[in-house]
Each structure stands twice: as C-alpha cells, then as structure tokens.
Protein backbone atom coordinates (compact mmCIF):
# COMPACT_ATOMS: atom_id res chain seq x y z
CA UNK A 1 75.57 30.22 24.78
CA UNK A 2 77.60 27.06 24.28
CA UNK A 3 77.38 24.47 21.05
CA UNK A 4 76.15 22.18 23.60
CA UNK A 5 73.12 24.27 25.06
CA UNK A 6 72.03 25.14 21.48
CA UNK A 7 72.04 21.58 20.59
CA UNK A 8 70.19 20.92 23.44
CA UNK A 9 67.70 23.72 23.24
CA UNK A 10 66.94 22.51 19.26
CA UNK A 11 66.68 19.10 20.49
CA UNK A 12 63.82 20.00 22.98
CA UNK A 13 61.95 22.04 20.42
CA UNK A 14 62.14 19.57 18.13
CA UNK A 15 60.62 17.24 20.64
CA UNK A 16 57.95 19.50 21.49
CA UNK A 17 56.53 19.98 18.13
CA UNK A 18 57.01 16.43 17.38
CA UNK A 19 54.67 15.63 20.61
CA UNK A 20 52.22 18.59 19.73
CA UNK A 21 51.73 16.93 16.58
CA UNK A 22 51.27 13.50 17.99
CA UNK A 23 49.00 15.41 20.36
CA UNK A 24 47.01 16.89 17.27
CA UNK A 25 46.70 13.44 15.75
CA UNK A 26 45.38 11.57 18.46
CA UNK A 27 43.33 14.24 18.94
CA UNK A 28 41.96 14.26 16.20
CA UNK A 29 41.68 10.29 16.16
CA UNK A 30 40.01 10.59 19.43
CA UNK A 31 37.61 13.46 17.92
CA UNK A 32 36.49 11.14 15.01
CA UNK A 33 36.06 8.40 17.53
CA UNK A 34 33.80 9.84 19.75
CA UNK A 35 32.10 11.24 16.59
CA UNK A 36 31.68 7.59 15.28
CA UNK A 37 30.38 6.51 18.76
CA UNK A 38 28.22 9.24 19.88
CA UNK A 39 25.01 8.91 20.02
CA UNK A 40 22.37 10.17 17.08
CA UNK A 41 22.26 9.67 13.24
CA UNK A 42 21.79 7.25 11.12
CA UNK A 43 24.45 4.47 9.99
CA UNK A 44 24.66 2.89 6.71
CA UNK A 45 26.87 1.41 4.76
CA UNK A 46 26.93 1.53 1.04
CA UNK A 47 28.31 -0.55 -1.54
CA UNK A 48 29.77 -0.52 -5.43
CA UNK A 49 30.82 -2.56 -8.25
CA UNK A 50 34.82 -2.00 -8.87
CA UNK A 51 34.69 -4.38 -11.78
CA UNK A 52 35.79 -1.76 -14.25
CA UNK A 53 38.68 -0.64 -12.42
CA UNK A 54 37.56 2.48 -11.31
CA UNK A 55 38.20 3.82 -7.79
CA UNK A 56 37.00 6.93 -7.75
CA UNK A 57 33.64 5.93 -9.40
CA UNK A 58 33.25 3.17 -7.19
CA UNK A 59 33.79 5.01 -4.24
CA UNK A 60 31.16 7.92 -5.16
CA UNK A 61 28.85 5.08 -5.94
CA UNK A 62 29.43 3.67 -2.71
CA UNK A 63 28.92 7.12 -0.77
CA UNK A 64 25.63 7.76 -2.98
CA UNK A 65 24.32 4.22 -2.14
CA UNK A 66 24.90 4.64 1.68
CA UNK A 67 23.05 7.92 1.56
CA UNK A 68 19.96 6.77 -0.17
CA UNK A 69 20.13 3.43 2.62
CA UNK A 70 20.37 5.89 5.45
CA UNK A 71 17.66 8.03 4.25
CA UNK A 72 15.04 5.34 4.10
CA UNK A 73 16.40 4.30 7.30
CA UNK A 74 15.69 7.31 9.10
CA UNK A 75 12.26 7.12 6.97
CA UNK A 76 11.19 3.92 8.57
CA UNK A 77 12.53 4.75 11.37
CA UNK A 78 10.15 8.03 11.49
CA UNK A 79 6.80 6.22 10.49
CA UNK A 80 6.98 2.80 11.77
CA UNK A 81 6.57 -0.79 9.86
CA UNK A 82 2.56 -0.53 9.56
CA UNK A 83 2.34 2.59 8.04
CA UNK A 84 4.53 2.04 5.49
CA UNK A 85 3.49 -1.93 4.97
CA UNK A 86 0.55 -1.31 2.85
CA UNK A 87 2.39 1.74 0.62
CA UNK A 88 5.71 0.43 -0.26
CA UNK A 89 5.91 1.14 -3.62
CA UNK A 90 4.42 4.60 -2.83
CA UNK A 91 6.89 4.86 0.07
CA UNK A 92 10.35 3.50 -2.20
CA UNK A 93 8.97 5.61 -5.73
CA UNK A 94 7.62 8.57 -4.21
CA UNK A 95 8.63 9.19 -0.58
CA UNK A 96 12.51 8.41 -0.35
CA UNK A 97 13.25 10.42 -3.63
CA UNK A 98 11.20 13.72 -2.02
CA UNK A 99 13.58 13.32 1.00
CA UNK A 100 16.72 11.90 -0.37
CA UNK A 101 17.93 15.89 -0.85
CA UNK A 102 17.16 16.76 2.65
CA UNK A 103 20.19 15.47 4.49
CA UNK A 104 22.07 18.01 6.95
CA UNK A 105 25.48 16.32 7.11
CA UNK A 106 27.50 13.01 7.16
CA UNK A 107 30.36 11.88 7.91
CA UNK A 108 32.39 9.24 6.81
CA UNK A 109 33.43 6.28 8.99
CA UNK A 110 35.11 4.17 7.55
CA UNK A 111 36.36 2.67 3.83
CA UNK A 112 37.27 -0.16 2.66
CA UNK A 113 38.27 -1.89 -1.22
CA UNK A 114 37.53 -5.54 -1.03
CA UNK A 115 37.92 -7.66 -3.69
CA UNK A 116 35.67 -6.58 -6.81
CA UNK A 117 33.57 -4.43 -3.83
CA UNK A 118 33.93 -1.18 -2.35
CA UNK A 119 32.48 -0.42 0.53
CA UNK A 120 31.71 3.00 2.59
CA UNK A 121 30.28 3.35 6.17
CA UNK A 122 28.38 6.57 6.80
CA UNK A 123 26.46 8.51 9.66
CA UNK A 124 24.32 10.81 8.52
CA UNK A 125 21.65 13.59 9.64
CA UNK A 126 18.50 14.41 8.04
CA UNK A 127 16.68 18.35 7.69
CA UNK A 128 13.77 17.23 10.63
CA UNK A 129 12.03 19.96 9.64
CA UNK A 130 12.48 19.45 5.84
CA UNK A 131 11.37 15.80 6.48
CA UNK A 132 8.72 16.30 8.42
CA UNK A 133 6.77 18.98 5.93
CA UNK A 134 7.27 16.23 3.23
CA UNK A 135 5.62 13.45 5.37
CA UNK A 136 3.07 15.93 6.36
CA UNK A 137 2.32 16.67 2.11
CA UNK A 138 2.47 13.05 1.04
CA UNK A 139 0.19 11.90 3.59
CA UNK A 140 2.07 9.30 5.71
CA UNK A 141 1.49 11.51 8.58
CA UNK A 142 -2.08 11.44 8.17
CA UNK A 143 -3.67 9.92 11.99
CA UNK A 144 -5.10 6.71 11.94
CA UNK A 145 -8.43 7.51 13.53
CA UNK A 146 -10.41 5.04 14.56
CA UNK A 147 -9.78 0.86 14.09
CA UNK A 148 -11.51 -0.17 11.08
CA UNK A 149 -12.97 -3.41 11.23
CA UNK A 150 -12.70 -5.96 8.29
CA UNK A 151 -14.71 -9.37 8.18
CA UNK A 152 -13.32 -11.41 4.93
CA UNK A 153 -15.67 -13.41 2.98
CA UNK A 154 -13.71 -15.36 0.43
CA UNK A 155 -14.26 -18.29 -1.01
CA UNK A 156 -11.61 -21.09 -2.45
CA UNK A 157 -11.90 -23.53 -5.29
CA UNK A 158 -9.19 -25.55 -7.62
CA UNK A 159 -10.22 -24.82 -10.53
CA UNK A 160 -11.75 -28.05 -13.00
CA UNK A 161 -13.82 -28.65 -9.57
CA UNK A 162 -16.28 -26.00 -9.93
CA UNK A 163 -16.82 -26.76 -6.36
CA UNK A 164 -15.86 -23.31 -4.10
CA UNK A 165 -15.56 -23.92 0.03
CA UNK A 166 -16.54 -20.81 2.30
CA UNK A 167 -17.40 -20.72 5.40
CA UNK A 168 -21.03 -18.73 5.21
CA UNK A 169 -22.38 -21.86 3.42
CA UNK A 170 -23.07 -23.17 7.01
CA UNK A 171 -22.37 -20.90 10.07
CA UNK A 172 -24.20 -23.11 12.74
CA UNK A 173 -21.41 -25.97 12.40
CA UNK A 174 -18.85 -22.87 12.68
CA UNK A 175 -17.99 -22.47 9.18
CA UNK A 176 -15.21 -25.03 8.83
CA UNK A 177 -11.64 -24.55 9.54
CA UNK A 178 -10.19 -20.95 7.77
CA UNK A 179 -8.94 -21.21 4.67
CA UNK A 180 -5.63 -20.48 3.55
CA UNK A 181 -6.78 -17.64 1.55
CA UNK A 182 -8.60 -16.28 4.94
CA UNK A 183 -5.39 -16.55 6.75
CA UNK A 184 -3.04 -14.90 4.83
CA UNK A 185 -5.84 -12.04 4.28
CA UNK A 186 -6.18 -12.02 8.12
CA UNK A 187 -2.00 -11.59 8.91
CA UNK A 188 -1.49 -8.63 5.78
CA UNK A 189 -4.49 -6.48 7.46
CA UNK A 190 -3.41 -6.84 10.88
CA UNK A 191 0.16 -5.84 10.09
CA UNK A 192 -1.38 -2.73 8.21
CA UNK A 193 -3.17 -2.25 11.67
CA UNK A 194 -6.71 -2.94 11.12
CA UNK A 195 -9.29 -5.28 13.32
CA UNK A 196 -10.65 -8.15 12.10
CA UNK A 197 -14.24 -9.22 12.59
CA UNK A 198 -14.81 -12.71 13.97
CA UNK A 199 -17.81 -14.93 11.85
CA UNK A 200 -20.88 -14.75 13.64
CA UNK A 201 -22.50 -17.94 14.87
CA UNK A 202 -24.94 -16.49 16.38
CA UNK A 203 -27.99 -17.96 14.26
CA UNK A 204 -31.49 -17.00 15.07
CA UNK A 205 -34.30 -20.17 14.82
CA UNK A 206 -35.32 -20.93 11.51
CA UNK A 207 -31.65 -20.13 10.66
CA UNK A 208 -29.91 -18.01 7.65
CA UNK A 209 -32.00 -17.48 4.50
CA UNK A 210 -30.61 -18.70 0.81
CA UNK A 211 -29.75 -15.65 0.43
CA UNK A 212 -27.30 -15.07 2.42
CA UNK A 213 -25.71 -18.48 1.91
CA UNK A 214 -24.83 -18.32 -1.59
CA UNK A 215 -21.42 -17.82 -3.19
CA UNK A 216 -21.99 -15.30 -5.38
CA UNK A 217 -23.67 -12.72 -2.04
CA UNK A 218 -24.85 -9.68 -3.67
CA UNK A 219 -23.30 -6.01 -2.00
CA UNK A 220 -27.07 -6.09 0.29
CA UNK A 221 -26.14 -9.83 1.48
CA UNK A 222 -22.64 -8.82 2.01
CA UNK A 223 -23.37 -5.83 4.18
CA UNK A 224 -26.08 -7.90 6.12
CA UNK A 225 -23.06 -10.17 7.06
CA UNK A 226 -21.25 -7.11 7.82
CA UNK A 227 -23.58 -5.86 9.98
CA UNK A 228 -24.10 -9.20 12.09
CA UNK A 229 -20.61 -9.63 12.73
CA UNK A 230 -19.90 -5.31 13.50
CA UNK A 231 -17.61 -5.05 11.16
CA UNK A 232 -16.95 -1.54 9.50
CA UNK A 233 -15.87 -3.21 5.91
CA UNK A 234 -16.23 -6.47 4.09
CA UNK A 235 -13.84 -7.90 1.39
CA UNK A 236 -15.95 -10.07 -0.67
CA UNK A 237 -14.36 -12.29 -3.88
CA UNK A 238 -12.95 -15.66 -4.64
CA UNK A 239 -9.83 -17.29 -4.99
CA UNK A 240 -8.82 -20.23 -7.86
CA UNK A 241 -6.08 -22.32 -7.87
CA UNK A 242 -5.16 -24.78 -10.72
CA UNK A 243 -3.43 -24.67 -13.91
CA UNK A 244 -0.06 -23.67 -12.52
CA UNK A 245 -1.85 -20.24 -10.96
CA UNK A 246 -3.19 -18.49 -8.44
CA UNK A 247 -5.95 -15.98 -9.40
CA UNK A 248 -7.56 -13.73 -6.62
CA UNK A 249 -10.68 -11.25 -7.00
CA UNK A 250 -11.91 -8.95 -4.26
CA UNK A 251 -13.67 -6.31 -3.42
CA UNK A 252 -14.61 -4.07 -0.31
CA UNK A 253 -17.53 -2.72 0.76
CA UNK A 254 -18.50 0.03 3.30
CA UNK A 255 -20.96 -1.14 5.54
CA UNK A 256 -22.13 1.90 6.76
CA UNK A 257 -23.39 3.61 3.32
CA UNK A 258 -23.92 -0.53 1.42
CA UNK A 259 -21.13 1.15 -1.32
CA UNK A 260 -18.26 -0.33 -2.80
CA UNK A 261 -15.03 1.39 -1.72
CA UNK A 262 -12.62 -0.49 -4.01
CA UNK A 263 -12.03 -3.56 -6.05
CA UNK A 264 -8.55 -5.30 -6.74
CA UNK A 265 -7.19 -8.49 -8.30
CA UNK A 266 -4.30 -10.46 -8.93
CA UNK A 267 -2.55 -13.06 -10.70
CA UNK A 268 0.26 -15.33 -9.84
CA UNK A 269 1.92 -18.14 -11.08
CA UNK A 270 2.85 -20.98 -8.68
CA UNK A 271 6.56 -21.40 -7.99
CA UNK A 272 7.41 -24.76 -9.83
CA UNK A 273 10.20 -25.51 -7.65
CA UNK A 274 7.93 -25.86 -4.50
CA UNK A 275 5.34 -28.76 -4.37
CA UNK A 276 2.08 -29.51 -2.65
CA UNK A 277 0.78 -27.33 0.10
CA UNK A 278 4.28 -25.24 0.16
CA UNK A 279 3.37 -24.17 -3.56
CA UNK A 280 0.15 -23.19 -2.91
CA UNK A 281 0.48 -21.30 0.38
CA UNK A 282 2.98 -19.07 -1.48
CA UNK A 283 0.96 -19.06 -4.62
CA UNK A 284 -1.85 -17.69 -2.47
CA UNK A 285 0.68 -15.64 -0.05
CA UNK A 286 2.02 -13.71 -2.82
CA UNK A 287 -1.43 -12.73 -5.04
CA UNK A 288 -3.15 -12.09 -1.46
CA UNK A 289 -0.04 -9.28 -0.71
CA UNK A 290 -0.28 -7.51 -3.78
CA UNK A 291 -4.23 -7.24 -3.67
CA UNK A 292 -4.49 -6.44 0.03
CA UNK A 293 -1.06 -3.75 -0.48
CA UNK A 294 -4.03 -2.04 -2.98
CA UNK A 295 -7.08 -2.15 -1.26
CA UNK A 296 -5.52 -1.40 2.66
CA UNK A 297 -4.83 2.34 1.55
CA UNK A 298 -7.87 3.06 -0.08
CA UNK A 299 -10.10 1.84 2.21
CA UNK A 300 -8.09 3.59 4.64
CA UNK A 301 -8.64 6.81 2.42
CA UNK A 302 -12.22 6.55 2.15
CA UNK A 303 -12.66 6.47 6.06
CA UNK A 304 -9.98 9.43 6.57
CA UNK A 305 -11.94 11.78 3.60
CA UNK A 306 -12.84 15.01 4.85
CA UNK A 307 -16.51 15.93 4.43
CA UNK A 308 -16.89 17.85 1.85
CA UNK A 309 -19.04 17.89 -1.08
CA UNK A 310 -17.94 16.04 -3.86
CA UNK A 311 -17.49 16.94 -7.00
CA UNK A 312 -20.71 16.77 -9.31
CA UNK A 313 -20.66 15.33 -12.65
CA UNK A 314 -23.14 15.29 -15.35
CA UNK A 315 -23.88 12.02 -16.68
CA UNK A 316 -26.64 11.59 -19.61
CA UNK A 317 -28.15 7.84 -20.00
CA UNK A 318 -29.42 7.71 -23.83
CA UNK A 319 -31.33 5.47 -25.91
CA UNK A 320 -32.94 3.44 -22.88
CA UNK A 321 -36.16 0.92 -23.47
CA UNK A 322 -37.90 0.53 -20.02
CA UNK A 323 -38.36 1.98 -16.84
CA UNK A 324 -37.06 -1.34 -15.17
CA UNK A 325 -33.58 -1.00 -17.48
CA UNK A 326 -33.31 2.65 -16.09
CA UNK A 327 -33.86 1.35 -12.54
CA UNK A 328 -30.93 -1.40 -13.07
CA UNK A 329 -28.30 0.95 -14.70
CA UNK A 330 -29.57 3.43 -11.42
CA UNK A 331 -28.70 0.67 -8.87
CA UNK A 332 -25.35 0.22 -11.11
CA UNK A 333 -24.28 3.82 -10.67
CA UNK A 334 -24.42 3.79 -7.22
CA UNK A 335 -23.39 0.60 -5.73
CA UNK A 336 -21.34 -1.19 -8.48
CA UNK A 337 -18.93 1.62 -9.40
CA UNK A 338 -16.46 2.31 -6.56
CA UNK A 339 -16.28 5.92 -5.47
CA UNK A 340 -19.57 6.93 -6.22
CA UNK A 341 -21.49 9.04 -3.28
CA UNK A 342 -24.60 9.36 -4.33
CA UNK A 343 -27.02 9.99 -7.77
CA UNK A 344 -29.55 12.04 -8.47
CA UNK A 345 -31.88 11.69 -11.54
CA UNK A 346 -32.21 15.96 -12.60
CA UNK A 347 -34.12 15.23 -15.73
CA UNK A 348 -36.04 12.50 -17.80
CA UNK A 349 -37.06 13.80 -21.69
CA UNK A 350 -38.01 10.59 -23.90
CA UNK A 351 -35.65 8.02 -23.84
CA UNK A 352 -33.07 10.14 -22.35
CA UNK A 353 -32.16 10.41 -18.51
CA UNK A 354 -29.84 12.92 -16.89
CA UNK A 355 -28.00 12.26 -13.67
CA UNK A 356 -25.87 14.22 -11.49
CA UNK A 357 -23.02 11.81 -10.07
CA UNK A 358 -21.23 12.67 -6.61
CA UNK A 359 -17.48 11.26 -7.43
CA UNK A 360 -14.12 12.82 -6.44
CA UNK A 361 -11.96 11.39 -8.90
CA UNK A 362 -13.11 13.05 -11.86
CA UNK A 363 -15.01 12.43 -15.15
CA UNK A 364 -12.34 10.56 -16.84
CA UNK A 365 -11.54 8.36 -14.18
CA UNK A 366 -15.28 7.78 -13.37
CA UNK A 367 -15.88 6.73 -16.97
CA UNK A 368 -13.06 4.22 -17.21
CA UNK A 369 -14.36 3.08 -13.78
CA UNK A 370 -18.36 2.58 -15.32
CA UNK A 371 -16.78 0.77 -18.42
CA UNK A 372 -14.91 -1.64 -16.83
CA UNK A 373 -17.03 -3.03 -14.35
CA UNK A 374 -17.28 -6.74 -14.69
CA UNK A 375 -21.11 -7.11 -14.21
CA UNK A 376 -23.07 -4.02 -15.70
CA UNK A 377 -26.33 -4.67 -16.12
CA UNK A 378 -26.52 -4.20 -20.05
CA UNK A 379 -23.62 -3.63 -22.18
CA UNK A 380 -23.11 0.40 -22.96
CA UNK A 381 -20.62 2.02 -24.30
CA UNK A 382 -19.81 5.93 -23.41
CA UNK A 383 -17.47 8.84 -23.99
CA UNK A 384 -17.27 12.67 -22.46
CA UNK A 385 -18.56 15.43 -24.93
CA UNK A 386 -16.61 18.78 -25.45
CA UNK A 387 -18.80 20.14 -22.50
CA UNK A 388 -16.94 17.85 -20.26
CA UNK A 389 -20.58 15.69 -19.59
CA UNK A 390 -20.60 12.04 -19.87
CA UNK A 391 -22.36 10.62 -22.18
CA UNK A 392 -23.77 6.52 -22.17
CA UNK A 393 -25.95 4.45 -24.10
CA UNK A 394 -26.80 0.66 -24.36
CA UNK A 395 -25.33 -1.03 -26.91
C-alpha cells in the first residue's frame, strides 16, 4: 500500500470516529431533550443559599429542596385544593414527610449558580402505589359522602359598645345585610366544599318567640334555627373587635342528635399598618381561617364516623346537693361537652351518682374536655382513679 493510501485510510478513520462521537453526543443531547420534554412527572425547581462559599453543599441543598417541592406538588396535585384547604398543617407536618421517601426517580434538568443562589431544575416520579397506601392510612382519601349543610349564626360587636348585630334579632325585615364575619365564614366553608344554608324568612303569624331571638341562643334554640333553615350543622359564637384585636368564639352543633360536635377560637391582632375597614376585614379574615381550618375537619369527621359503639367510660358524680343540680350537670354531660354520644345514669347511692359516658376519645381527653368548658353549671373539679374511672365533685 502506498504512504499516500495509508494516510488517507487513517484520515477517514479518524473522521469516522470523530463523527460517531459527535453522533453519540447529540444523541445523547437529543435523549435528554426529549426526556426534559416528554410528557409525565413532576417539575420543580429548588433553591440554596451559597453565601458560605460552598458549592457542593449548596447544590445538594438545592436538589433536596426541589425534591421536597415536587413531592407536595404531585401531593396536591393527587387530592385537589379542597381537600387539603381545611388540613394544611396536617397535610405540610404529617403528609409530605410520610411521602417525601417514596420517589421512583429524577432527573436533573438543568443547573445553574447565580449570584449568592443556586438553583436546580428537577423532574421527578413518585412510588403511585407507595403514595397511594399512605393517602389511603392518613385519611385524605377518605370520600366525601354526602354535602353537609352549615347555617352560621354569629354575631359582631366592637367591643366598649356592648351592643352585638346579628341577623336572627329580626328575620321578617331579612336580617340586615351579612356581616363581615358571616362572609368570610361563608367563602372558607365553601372552598372546604360544604353547602351553606340560606336564613329563613319564612315567619309564621305571631312571629319568632324571645327565645329564639336572643344573642346568647341556647344549643335547643340553635338547632330549632337549624332545623328551619335544613341545615345539617350550625356554627354558633360571636366575634369582638376593638382594642387593637380580633377575638372569635364558635362552636358547631349537629342538628340531627342537638350535640355539640366541636368548639374553636381564636385571637388576632389587627395589622397596624392597614386602617379602617382594610384592618378589620383582615383582622376578621385571618382569626375566621384559623378557627374554620379547626372545626371544617372535625365536623367532617363526626359525619364520616363509622357506627360503631363507642367506647364506655365510667364517670362517678360525688358530693351532689339536689336532684335539680344532678339534672343540670346530666344536661352538661351530654350536650355541653363535645364528643359525647350519649349517658346513662347505672347507679345512684347517697350523694353519689354513677354514669356510663359514650366518648371515643378517651378518659383523659374527655376529662380535660369536662374541665374546660366555659359554662358548667357548678364549678367541679375531677381526676381519673388508678381504676382508670373518672372521678368529679362540686367544688
């Protein structure tokens, strides 16, 4: 072979592997591209402090940061905004750490040092399976069932005035405009997805007793409204405004049985860089989502319980002085202290009564619950004996 065909020959090889490897590279370009376009996965980019000089660091903080982002993504994603809206802090503290573990695979997009920043875009995959048996266990899963429907009665007042505004105080001139409490009670439990009961003007002749005009409606005046307005649940309470805050009180109660299901409050202080109307709608915005973020779930719970029989707890009454003191701590038990199913008197010996309390939550929880009602009908005080029974007596 001659110098000049060998030259030639190594020339052309040389050429060849150069364009194979130009082939491999776009290739592989191409692959990565079609990876970052194709459809599927999650995208999320995370970020990192590079303030102490560290790359590596920063970048693994970045990565981690994008992860947790795309996880809660695909989360959301999964259960939808009104599921999650009245269980966020359940959803951010307990939900996205259980499935943060439970990703398949990623990939990394793209990278980038900016400044004191850096920056990592990700697509990632989660376990579905995985995910789906830890939605399943922590109860996000759970169906809806049925619309439950809420009519809100609560009142306003600035507080000095001593003079509350609600609109059950006179129903046949329609109640007044809604308040701003009512409104922002109205737009949480609609975004948590339940109905809302319209006020009732229907008024028969003779029109509404005292009764059921007052403030201060007792859990039987409450339900009444309930029932004449078909609602499933009403949130009774107050709201004050004055001093710089915003204190809110309510409580809901289950139409059906006349029980209450739960009982929230909140306190707020009123943003002193807003003025006017603008401070107090957020004032009242703010104290109205962290109550209603409380209540929504539980009264979602007690509608979704299974039937079962709950658990039975022994509660003693000691030391009492009349039969019309035993009747009042009775009516207590049962309709005051939220949770309770049902109470049955087992045995009466002197000036001691036994009961046996239907409650799920357990003795400790029911005691703390008794004790810190706001309106018992006597002072007591209590405690559970080494037999696990609960023991109470007036003060």
């Amino acid at each position: 072979m001659k110098l000049t065909d060998v030259s030639f020959a190594r020339s052309a090889l040389g050429l060849m592997v150069a364009a194979f490897i130009v082939m491999a590279d776009v290739g592989a370009a191409s692959a990565q591209s079609r990876d970052a376009a194709g459809e599927g996965g999650i995208l999320a980019i995370g970020t990192a402090s590079l303030s102490d000089g560290n790359l590596a660091a920063a970048r693994q903080q970045a990565l981690t940061d994008a992860l947790r982002k795309g996880v809660e993504e695909d989360l959301l994603r999964r259960l939808g905004g009104k599921t999650v809206a009245g269980r966020i802090s359940r959803f951010i503290e307990e939900l996205v750490p259980a499935a943060r573990n439970e990703i398949a695979n990623y990939n990394i997009l793209g990278e980038e040092e900016s400044g004191s920043v850096y920056r990592v875009l990700v697509r990632l995959r989660t376990n579905e399976q995985t995910i789906g048996a830890i939605l399943e266990e922590s109860g996000f899963l759970q169906e809806e069932g049925p619309a439950i429907n809420v009519l809100f009665m609560v009142s306003m007042r600035t507080a000095g005035q001593g003079v509350p505004v609600f609109w059950w105080r006179d129903p046949e001139s329609g109640g007044g405009p809604i308040l701003p409490v009512e409104l922002s009670l109205k737009r949480a439990f609609d975004d948590m997805g339940f109905t809302l009961a319209g006020r009732t003007l229907d008024v028969p002749e003779g029109g509404r007793p005292e009764r059921l005009r007052g403030v201060d409606l007792s859990v039987e005046g409450a339900v009444e409204w309930g029932r004449l307005c078909s609602a499933d649940v009403v949130i009774t309470g107050s709201c004050v405004q004055g001093d710089g805050m915003v204190s809110i009180l309510l409580r809901a109660l289950d139409v059906a049985s006349a029980s209450v299901t739960a009982e929230q409050g909140a306190q707020y202080s009123l943003d002193p860089e807003l003025d006017g109307a603008e401070q107090a709608r957020e004032g009242i915005e703010r104290a109205v989502q962290s109550v209603s973020g409380q209540l929504g779930p539980r009264i979602r719970d007690s509608f979704r319980r299974v039937e079962t029989e709950p658990d039975r707890l022994t509660l003693t009454l000691e030391g009492i002085e009349s039969f019309s003191q035993l009747q009042a701590f009775s009516r207590f038990v049962q309709r005051g202290v939220p949770g309770v199913e049902f109470v049955t008197q087992t045995r009466f010996k002197g000036d001691t009564v036994t009961f046996s309390i239907g409650y799920r939550e357990g003795p400790d929880q029911f005691l703390e619950s008794l004790l810190n009602q706001p309106e018992p009908p006597f002072p007591m005080t209590g405690h559970k004996n080494g037999s696990g029974e609960i023991v109470v007596s007036p003060l």
